[in-house]
C-alpha atoms as a PDB file:
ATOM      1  CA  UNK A   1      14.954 -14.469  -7.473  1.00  0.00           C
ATOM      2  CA  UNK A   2      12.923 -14.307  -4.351  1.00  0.00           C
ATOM      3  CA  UNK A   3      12.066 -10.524  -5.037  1.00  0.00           C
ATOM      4  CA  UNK A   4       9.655 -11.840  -7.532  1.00  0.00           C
ATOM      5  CA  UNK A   5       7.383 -13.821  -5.156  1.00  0.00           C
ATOM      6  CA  UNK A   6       5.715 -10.750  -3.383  1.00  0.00           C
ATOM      7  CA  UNK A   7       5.118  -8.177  -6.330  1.00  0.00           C
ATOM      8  CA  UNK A   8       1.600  -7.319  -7.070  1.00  0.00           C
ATOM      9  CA  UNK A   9       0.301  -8.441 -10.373  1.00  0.00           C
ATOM     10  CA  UNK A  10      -0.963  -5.262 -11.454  1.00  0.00           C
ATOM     11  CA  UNK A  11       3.097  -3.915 -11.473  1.00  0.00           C
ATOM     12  CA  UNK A  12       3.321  -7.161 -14.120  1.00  0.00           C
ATOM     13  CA  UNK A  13       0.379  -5.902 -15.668  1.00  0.00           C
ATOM     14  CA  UNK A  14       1.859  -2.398 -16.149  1.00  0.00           C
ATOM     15  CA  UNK A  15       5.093  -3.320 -17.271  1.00  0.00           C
ATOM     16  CA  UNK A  16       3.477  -5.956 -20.046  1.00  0.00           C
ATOM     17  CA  UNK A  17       1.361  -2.736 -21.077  1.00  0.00           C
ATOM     18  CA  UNK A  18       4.517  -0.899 -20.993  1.00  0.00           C
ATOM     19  CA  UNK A  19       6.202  -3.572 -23.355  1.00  0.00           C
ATOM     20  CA  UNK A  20       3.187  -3.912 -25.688  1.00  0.00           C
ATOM     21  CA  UNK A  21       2.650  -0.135 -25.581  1.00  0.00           C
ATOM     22  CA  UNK A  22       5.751   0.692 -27.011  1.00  0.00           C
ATOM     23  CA  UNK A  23       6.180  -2.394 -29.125  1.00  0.00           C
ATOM     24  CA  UNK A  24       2.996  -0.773 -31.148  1.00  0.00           C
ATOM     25  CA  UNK A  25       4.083   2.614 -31.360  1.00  0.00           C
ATOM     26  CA  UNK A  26       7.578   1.478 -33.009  1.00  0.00           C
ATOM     27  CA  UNK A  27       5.861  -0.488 -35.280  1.00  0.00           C
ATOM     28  CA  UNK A  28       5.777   2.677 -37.842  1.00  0.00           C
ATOM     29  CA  UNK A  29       2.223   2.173 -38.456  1.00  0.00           C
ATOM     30  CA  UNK A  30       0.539   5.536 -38.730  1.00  0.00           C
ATOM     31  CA  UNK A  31      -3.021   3.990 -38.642  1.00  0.00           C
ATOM     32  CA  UNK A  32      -1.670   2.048 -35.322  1.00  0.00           C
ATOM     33  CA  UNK A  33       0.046   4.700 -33.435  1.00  0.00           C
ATOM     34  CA  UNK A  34      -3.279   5.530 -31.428  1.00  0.00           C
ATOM     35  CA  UNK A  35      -3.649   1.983 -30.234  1.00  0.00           C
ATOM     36  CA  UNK A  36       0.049   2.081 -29.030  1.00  0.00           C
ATOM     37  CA  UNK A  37      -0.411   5.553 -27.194  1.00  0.00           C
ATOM     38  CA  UNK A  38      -3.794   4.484 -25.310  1.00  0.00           C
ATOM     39  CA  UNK A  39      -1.641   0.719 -24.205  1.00  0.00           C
ATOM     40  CA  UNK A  40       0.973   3.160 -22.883  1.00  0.00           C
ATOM     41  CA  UNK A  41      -1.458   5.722 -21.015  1.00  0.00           C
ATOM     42  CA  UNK A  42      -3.178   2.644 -19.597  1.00  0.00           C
ATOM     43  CA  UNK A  43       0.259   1.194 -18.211  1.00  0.00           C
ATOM     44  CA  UNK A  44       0.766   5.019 -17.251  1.00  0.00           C
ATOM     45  CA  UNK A  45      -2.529   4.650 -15.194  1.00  0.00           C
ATOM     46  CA  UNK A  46      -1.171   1.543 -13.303  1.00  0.00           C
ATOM     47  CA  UNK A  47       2.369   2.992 -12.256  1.00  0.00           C
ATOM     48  CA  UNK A  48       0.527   6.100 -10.941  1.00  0.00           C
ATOM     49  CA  UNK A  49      -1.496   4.129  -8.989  1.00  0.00           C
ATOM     50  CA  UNK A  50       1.140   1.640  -7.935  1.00  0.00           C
ATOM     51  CA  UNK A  51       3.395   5.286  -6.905  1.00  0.00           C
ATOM     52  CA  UNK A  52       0.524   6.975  -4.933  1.00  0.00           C
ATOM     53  CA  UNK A  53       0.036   3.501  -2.906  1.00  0.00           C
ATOM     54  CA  UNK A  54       3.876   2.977  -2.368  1.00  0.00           C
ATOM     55  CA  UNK A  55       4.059   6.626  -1.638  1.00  0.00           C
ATOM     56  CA  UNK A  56       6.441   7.621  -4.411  1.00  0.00           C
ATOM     57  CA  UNK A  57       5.021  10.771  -5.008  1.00  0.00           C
ATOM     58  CA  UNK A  58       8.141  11.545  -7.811  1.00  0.00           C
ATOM     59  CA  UNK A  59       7.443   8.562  -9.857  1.00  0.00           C
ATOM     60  CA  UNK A  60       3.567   8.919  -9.644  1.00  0.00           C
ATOM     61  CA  UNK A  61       4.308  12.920 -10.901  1.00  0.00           C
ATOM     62  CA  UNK A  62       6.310  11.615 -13.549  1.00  0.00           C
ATOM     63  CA  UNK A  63       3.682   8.853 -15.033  1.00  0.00           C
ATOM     64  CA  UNK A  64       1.110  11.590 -14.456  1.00  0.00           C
ATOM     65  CA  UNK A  65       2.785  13.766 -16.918  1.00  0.00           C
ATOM     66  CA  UNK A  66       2.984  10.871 -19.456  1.00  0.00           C
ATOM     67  CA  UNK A  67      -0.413   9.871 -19.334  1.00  0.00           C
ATOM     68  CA  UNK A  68      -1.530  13.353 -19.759  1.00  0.00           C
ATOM     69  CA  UNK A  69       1.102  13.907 -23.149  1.00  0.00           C
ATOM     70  CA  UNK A  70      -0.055  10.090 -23.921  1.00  0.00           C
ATOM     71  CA  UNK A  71      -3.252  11.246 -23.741  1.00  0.00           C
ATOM     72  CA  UNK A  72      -2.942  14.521 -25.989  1.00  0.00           C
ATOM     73  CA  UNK A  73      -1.031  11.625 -28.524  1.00  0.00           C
ATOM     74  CA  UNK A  74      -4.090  10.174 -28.917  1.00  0.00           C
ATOM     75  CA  UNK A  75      -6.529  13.123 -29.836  1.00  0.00           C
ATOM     76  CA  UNK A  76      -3.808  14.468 -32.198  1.00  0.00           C
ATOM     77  CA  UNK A  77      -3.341  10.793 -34.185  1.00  0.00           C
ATOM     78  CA  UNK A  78      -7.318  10.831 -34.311  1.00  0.00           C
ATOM     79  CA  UNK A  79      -7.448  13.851 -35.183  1.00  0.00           C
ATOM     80  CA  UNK A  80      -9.930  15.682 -32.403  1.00  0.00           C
END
C-alpha cells in the first residue's frame, strides 16, 4: 500500500475520468454518448500530460491517438 502515498492527484483524477468516461458511454444512451466521449478525451488529456512529464513518450503517443479519435467521437455524435 505505500505506492499510493506519493502519486499525484491529477493520475487519480484521470483514472476517475477514465471510470466515469466509460461508465457513460456503456450506458447505451445515444443522446449521452457525447458526454461520455468528451469525460474520456479529458482523462486522455491528463495521461498525456502525466506521459510527457514522466517521459513515457509510448504511452503519451498512445493517449494522443485516443484523444484525437475521442475527439472525432464527439463531432460525429453531434453531428458537425
Amino acid at each position: 500500500m505505500g505506492n499510493f502515498k506519493g502519486t499525484v492527484p491529477v493520475r487519480w483524477i484521470g483514472f476517475i475520468l477514465a471510470i466515469l468516461g466509460v461508465y457513460v458511454l456503456s450506458s447505451a444512451n445515444v443522446s449521452t454518448q457525447w458526454l461520455g466521449w468528451t469525460i474520456s478525451s479529458i482523462s486522455c488529456t491528463i495521461w498525456v500530460y502525466m506521459g510527457y512529464k514522466d517521459k513515457d513518450i509510448p504511452r503519451m503517443l498512445m493517449e494522443l491517438v485516443y484523444v484525437f479519435l475521442s475527439i472525432r467521437a464527439i463531432l460525429n455524435w453531434l453531428n458537425l
